[in-house]
PDB file of N, CA and C in Angstrom:
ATOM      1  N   UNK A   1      -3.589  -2.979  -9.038  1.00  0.00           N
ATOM      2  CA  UNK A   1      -2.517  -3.256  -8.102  1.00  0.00           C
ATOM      3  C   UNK A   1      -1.232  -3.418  -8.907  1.00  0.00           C
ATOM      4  N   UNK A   2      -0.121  -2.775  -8.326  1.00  0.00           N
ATOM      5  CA  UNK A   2       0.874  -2.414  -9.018  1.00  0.00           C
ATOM      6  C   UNK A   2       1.911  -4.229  -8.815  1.00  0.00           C
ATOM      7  N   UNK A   3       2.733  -4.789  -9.397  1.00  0.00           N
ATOM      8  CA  UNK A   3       3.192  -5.776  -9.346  1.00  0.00           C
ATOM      9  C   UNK A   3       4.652  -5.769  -8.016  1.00  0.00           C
ATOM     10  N   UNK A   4       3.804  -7.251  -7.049  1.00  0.00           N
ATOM     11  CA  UNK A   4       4.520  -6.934  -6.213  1.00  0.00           C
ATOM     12  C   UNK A   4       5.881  -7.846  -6.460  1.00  0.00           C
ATOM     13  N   UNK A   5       5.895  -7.977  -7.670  1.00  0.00           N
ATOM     14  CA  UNK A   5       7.404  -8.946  -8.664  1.00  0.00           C
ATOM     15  C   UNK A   5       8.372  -7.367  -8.426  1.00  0.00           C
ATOM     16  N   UNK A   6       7.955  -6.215  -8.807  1.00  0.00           N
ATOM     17  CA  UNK A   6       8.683  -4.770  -8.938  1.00  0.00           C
ATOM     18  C   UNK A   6       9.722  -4.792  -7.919  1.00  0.00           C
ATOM     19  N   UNK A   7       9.308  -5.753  -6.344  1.00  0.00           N
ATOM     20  CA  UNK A   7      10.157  -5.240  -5.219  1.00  0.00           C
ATOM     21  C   UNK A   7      11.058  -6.234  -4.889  1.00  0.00           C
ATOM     22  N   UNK A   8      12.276  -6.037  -4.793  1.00  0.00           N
ATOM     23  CA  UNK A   8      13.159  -6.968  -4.569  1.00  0.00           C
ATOM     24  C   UNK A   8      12.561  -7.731  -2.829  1.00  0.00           C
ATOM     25  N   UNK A   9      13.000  -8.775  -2.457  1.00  0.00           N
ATOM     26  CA  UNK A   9      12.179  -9.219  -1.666  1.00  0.00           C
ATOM     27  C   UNK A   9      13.134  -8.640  -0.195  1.00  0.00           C
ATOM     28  N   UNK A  10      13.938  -8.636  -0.505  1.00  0.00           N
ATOM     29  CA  UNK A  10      14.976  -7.942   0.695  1.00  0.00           C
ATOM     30  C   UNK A  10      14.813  -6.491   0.291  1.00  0.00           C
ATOM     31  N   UNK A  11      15.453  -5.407   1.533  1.00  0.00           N
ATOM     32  CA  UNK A  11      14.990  -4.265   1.635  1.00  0.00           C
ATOM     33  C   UNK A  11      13.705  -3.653   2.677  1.00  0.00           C
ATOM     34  N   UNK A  12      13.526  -2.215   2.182  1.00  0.00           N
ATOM     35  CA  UNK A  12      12.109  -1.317   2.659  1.00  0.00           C
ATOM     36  C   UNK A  12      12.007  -0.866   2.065  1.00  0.00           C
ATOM     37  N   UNK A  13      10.551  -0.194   2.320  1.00  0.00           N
ATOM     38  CA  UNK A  13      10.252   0.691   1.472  1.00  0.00           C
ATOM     39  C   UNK A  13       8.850   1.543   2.064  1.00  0.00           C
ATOM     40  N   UNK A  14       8.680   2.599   2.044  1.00  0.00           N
ATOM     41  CA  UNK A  14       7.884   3.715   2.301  1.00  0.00           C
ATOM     42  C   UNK A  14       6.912   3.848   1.876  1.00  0.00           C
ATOM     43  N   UNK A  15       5.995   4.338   2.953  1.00  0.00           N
ATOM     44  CA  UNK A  15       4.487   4.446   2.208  1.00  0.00           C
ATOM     45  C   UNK A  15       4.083   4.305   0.902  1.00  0.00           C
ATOM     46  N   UNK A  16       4.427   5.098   0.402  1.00  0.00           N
ATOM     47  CA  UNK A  16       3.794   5.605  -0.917  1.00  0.00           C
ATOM     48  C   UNK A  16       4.285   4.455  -1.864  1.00  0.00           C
ATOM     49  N   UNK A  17       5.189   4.401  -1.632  1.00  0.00           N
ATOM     50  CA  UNK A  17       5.555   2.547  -2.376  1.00  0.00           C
ATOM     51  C   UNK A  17       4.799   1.530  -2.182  1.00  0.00           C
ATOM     52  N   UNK A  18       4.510   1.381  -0.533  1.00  0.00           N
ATOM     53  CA  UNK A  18       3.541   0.226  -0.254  1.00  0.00           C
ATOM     54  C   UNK A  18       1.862   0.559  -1.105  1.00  0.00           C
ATOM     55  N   UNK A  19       1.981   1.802  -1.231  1.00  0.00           N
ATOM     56  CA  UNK A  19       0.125   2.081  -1.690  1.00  0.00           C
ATOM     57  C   UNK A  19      -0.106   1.765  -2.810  1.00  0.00           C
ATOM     58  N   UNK A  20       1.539   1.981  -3.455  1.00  0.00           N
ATOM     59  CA  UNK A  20       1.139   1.134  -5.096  1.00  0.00           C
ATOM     60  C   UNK A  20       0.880   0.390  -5.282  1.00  0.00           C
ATOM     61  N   UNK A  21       1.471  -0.856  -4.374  1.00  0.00           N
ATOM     62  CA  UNK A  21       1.391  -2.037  -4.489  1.00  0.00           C
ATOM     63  C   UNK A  21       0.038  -2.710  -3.765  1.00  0.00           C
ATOM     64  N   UNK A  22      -0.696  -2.125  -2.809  1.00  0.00           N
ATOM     65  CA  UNK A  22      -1.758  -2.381  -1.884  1.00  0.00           C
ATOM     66  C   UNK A  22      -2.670  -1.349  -2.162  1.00  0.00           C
ATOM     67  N   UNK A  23      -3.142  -1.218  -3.166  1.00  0.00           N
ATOM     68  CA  UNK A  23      -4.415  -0.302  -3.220  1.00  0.00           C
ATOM     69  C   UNK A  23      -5.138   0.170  -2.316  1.00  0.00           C
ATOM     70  N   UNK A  24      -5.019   0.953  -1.115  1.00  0.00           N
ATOM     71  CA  UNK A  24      -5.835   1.500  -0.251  1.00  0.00           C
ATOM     72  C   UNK A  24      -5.067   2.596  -0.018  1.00  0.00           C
ATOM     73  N   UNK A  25      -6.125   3.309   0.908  1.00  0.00           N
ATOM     74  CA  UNK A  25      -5.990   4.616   1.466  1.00  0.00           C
ATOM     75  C   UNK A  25      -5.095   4.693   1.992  1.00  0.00           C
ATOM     76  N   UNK A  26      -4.494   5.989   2.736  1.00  0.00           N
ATOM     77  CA  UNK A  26      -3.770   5.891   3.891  1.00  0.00           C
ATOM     78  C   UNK A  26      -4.320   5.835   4.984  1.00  0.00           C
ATOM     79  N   UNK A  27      -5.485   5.998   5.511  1.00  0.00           N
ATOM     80  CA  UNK A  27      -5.962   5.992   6.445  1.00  0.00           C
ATOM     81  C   UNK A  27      -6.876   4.584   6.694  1.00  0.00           C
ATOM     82  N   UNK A  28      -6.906   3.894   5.654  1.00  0.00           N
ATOM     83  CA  UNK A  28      -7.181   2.416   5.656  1.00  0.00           C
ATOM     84  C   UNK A  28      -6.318   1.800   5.408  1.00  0.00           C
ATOM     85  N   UNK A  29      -5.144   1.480   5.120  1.00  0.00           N
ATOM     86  CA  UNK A  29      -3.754   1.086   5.466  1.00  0.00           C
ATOM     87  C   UNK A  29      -3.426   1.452   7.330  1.00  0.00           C
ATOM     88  N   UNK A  30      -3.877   2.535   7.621  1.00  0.00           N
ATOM     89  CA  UNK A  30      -3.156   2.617   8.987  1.00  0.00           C
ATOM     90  C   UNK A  30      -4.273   2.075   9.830  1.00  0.00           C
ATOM     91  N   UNK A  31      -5.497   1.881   9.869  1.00  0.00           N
ATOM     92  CA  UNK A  31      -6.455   1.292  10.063  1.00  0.00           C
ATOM     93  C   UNK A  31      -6.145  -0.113  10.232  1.00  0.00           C
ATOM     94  N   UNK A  32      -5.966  -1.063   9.422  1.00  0.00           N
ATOM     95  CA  UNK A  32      -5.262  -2.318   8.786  1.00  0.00           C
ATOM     96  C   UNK A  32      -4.115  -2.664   9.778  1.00  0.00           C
ATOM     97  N   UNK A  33      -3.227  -1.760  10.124  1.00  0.00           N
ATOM     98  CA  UNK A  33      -2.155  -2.114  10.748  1.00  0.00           C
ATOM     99  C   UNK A  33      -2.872  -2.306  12.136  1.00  0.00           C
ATOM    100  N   UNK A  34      -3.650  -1.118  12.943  1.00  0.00           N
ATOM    101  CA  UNK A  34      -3.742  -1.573  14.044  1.00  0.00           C
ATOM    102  C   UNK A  34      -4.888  -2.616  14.143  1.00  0.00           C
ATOM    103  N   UNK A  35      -5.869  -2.833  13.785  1.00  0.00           N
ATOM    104  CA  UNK A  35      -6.447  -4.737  13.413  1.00  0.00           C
ATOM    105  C   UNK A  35      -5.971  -5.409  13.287  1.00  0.00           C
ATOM    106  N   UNK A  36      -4.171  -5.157  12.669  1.00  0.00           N
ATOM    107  CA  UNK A  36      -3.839  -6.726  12.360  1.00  0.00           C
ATOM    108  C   UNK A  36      -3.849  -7.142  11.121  1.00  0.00           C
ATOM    109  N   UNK A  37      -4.823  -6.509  10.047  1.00  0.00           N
ATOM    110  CA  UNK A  37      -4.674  -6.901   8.725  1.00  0.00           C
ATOM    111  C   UNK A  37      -3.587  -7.147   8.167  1.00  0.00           C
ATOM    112  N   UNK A  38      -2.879  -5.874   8.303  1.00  0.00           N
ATOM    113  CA  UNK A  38      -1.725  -5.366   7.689  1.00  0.00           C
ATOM    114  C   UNK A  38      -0.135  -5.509   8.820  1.00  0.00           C
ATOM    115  N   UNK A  39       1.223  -5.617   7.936  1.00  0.00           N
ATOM    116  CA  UNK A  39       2.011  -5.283   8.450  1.00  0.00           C
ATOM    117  C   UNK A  39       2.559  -4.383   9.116  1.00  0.00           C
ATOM    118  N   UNK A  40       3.415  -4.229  10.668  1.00  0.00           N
ATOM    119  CA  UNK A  40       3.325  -3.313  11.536  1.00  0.00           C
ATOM    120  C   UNK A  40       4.807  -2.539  10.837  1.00  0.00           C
ATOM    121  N   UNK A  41       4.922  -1.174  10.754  1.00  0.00           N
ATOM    122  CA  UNK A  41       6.035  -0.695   9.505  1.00  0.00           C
ATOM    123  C   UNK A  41       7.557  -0.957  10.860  1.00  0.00           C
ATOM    124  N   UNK A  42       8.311  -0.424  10.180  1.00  0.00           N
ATOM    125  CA  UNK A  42      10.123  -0.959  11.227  1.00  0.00           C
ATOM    126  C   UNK A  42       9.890   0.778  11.130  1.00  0.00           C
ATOM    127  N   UNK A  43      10.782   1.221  12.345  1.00  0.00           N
ATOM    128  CA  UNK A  43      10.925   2.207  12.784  1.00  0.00           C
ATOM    129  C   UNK A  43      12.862   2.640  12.001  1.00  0.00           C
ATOM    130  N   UNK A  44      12.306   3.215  10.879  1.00  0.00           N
ATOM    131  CA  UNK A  44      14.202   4.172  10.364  1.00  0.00           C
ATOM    132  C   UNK A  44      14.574   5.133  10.959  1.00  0.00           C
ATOM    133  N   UNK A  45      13.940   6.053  11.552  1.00  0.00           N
ATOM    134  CA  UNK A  45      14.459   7.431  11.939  1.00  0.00           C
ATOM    135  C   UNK A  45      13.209   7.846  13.076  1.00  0.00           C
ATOM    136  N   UNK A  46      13.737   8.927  13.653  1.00  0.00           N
ATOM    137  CA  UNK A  46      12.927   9.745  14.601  1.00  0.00           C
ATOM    138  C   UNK A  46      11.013   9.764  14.031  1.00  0.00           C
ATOM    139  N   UNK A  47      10.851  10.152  12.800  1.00  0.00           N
ATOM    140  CA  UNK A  47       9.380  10.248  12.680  1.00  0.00           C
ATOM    141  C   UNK A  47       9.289   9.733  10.845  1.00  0.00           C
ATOM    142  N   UNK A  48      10.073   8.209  11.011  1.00  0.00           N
ATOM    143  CA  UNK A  48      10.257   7.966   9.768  1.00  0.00           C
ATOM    144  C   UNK A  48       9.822   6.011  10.066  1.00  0.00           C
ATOM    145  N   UNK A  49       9.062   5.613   9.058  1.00  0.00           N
ATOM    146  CA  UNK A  49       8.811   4.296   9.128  1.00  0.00           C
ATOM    147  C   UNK A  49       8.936   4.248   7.694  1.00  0.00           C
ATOM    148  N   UNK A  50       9.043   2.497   7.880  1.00  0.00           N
ATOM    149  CA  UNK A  50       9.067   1.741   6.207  1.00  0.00           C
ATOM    150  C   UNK A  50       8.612  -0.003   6.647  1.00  0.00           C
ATOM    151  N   UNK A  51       8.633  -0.525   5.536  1.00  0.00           N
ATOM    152  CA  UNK A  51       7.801  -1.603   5.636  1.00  0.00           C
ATOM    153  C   UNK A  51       8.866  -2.859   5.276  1.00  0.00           C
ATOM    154  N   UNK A  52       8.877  -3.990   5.580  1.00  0.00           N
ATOM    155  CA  UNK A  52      10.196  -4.693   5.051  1.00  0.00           C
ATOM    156  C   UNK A  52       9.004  -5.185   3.163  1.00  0.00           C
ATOM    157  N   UNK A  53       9.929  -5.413   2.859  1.00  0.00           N
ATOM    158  CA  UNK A  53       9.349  -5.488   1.149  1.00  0.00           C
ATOM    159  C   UNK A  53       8.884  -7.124   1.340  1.00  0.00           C
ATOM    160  N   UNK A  54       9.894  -8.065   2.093  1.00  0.00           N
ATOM    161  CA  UNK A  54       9.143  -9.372   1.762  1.00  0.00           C
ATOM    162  C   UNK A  54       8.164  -9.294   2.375  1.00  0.00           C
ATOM    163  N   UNK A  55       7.702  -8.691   3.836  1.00  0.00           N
ATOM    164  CA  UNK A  55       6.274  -8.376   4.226  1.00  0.00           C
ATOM    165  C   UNK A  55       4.732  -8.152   3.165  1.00  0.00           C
ATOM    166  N   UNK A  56       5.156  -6.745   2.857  1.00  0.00           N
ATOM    167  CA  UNK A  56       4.371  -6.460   1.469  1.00  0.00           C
ATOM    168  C   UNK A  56       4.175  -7.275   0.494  1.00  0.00           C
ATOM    169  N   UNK A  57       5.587  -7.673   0.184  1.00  0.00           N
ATOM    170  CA  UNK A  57       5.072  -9.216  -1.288  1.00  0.00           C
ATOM    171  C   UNK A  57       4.104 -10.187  -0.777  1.00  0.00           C
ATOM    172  N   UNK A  58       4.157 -10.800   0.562  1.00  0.00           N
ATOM    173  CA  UNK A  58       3.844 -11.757   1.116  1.00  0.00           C
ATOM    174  C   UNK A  58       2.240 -11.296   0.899  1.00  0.00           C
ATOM    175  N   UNK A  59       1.686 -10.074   1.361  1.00  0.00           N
ATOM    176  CA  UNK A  59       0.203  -9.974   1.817  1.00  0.00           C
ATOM    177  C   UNK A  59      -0.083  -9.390   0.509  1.00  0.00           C
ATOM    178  N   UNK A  60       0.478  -8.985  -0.794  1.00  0.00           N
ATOM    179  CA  UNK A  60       0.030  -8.807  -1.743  1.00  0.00           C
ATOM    180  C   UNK A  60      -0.585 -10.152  -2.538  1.00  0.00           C
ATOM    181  N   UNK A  61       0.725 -11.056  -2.272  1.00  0.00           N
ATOM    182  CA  UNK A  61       0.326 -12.314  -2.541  1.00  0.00           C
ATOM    183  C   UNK A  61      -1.493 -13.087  -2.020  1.00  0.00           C
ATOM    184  N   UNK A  62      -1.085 -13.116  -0.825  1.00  0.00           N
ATOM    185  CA  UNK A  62      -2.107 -13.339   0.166  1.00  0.00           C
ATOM    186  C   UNK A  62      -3.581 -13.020  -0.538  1.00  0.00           C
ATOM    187  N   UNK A  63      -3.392 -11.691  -0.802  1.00  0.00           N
ATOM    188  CA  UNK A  63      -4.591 -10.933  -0.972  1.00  0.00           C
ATOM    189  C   UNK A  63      -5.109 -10.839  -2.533  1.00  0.00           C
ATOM    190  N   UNK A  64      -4.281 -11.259  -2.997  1.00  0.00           N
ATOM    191  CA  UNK A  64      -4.737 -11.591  -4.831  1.00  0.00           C
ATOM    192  C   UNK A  64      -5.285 -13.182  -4.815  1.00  0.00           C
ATOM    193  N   UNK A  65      -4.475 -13.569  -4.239  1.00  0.00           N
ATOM    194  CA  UNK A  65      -4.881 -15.097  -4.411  1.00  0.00           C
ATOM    195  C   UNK A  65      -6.398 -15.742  -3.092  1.00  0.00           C
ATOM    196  N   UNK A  66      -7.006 -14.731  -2.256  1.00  0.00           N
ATOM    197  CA  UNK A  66      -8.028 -14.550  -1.510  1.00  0.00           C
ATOM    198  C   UNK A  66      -9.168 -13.773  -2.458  1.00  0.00           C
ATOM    199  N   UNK A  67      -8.734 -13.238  -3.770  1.00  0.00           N
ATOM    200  CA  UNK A  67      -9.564 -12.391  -4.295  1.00  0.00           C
ATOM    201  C   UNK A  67     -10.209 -13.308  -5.277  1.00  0.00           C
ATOM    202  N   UNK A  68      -9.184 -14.624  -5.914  1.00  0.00           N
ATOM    203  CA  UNK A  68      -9.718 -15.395  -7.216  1.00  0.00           C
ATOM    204  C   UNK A  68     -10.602 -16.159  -6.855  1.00  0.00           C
TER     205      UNK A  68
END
C-alpha cells in the first residue's frame, strides 16, 4: 500500500490514484462503494468521478490500523 502521507488531505483524486493507495481491484473497489465499505466518488464532469483525498486518507488509515 502506497503511503496515504503522499496525498495532501484537501483536494481529489482519480481512480488510479485511489488504487495505489487502496490495494484492490477495480471491480472490488466499485463493489466496496456500493456495500458501503468504501467512499461514494464526487461527480467532476459528465462521465468523470474522483474521490475527496481526506476520504481516502481516512479509510487507508482505518484499514491499516484494522489490519495490526
Amino acid at each position: 500500500m502506497n503511503s496515504p502521507t503522499s496525498l495532501p488531505p484537501e483536494g481529489l483524486s482519480r481512480i488510479d490514484r485511489v488504487l495505489e493507495i487502496i490495494p484492490t481491484s477495480r471491480t472490488s473497489w466499485y463493489r466496496g462503494i456500493k456495500e458501503g465499505r468504501y467512499p461514494a466518488p464526487v461527480k467532476i464532469g459528465p462521465n468523470q468521478a474522483a474521490w475527496r483525498n481526506s476520504d481516502i486518507i481516512e479509510l487507508a488509515q482505518r484499514l491499516s490500523s484494522s489490519a495490526a
